[in-house]
C-alpha atoms as a PDB file:
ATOM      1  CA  UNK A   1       3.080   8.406 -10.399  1.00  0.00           C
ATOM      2  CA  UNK A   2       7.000   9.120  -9.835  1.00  0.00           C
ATOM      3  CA  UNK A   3       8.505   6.602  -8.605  1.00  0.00           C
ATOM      4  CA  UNK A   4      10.163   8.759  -5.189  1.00  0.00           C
ATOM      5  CA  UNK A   5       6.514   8.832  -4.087  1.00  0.00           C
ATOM      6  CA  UNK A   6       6.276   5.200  -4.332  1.00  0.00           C
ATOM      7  CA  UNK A   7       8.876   4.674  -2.620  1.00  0.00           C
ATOM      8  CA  UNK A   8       8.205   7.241   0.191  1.00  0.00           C
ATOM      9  CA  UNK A   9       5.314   5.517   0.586  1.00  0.00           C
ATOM     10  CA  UNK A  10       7.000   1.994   1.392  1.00  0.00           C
ATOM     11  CA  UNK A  11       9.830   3.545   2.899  1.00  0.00           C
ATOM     12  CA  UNK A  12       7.212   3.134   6.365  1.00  0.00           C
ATOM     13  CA  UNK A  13       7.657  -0.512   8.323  1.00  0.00           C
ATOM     14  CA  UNK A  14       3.897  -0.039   9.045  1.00  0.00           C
ATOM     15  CA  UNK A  15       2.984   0.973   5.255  1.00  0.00           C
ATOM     16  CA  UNK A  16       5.106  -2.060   4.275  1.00  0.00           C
ATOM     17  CA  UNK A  17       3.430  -4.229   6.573  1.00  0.00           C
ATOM     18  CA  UNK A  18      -0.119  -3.365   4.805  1.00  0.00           C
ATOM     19  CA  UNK A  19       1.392  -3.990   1.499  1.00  0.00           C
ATOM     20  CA  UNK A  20       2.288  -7.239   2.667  1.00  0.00           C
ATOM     21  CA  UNK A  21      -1.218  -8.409   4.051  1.00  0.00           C
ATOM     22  CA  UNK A  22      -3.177  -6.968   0.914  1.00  0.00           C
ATOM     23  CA  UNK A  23      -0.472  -9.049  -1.237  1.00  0.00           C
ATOM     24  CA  UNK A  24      -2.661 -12.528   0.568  1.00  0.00           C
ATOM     25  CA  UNK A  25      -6.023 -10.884   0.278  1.00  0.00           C
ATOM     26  CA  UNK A  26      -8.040  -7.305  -0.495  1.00  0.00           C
ATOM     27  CA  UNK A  27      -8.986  -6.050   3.424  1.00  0.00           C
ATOM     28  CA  UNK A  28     -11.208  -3.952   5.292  1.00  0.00           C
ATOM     29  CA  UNK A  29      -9.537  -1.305   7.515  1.00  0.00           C
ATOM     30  CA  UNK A  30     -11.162  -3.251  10.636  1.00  0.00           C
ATOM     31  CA  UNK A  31      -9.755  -6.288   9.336  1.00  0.00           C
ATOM     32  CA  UNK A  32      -5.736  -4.506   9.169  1.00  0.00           C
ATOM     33  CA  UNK A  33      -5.991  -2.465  12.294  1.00  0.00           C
ATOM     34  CA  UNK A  34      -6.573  -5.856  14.153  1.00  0.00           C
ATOM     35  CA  UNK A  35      -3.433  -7.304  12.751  1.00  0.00           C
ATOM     36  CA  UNK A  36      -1.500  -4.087  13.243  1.00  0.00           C
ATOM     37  CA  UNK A  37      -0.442  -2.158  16.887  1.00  0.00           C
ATOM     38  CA  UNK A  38      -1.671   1.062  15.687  1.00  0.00           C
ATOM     39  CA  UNK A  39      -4.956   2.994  16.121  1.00  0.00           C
ATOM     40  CA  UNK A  40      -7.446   3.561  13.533  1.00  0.00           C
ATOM     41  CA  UNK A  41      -6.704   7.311  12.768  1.00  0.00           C
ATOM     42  CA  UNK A  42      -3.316   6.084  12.477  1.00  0.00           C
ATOM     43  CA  UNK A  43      -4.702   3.487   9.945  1.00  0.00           C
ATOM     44  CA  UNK A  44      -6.565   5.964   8.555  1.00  0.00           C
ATOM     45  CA  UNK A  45      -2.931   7.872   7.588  1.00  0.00           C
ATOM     46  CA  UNK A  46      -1.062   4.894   6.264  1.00  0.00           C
ATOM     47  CA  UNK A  47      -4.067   3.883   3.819  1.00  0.00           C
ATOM     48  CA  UNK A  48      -4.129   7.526   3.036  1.00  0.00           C
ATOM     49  CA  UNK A  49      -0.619   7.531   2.460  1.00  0.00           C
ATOM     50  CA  UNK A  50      -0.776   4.227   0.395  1.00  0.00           C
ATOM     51  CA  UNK A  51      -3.719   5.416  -2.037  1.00  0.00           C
ATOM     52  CA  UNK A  52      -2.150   8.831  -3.099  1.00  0.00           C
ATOM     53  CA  UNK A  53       0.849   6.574  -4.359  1.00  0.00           C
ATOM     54  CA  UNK A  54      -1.261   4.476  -5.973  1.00  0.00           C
ATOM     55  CA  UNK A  55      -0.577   1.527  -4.443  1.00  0.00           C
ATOM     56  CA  UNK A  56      -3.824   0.576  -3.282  1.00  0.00           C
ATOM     57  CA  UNK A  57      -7.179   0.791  -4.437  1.00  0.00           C
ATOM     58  CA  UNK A  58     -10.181   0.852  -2.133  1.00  0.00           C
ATOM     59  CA  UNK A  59     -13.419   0.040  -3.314  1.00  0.00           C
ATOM     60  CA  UNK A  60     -17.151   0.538  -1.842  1.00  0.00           C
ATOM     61  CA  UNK A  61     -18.225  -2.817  -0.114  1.00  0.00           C
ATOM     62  CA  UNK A  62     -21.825  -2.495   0.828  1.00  0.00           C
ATOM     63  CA  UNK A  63     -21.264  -0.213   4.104  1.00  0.00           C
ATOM     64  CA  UNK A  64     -17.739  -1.445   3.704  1.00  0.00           C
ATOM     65  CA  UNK A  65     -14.628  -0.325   2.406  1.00  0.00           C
ATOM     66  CA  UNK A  66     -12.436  -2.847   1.055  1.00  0.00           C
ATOM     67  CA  UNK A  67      -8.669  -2.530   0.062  1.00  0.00           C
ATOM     68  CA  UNK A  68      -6.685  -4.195  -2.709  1.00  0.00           C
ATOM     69  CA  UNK A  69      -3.079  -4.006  -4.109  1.00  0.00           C
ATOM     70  CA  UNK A  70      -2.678  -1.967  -7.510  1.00  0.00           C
ATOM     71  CA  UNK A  71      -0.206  -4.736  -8.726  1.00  0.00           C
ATOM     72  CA  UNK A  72       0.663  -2.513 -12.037  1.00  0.00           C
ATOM     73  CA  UNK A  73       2.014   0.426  -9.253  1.00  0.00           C
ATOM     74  CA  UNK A  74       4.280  -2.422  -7.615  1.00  0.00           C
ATOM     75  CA  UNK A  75       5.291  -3.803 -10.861  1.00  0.00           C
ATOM     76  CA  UNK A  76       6.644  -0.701 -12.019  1.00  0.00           C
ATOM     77  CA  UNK A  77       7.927   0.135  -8.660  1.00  0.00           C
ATOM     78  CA  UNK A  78      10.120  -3.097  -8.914  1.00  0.00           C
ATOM     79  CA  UNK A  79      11.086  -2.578 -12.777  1.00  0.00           C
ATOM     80  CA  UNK A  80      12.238   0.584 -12.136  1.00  0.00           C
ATOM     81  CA  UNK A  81      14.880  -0.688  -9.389  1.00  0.00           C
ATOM     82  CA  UNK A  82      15.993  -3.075 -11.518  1.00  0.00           C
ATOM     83  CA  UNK A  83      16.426  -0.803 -14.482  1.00  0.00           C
ATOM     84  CA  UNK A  84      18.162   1.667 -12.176  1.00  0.00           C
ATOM     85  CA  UNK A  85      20.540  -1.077 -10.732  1.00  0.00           C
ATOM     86  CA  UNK A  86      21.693  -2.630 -14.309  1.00  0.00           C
ATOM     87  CA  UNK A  87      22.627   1.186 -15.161  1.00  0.00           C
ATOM     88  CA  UNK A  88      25.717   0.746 -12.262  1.00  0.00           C
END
């Protein structure tokens, strides 16, 4: 994954936001969209969004689907900042 789409994908408030709950605990979409002012299409986008950066996994819950943080993504998100800011 490049790291431009990574950080397209938290350049969003609302994409940010998610990041930040499913850094607590993996999530169901029900469980977000009641912490968050959008609707669930909307939802629907940012998880979207979120998975083709690889930045979250969702896995098969019973009739659930439940959402976790791909650490490794974020990790090398955040190394690649700080490789990019000791080069100035």
């Amino acid at each position: 994954m490049a790291p431009t789409e990574i950080f397209k994908a938290l350049g969003d408030p609302t994409r940010m936001e998610i990041v930040q709950m499913l850094r607590e605990k993996d999530l169901t979409p029900s469980q977000i969209v009641q912490r968050l002012d959008v609707s669930q299409p909307t939802l629907s986008h940012h998880l979207d969004v979120l998975k083709k950066a690889n930045l979250v996994r969702a896995e098969r819950d019973g009739q659930f689907i439940r959402y976790s943080l791909n650490m490794g993504v974020l990790e090398m998100a955040i190394e690649y900042v700080m490789k990019t800011m000791k080069k100035r």
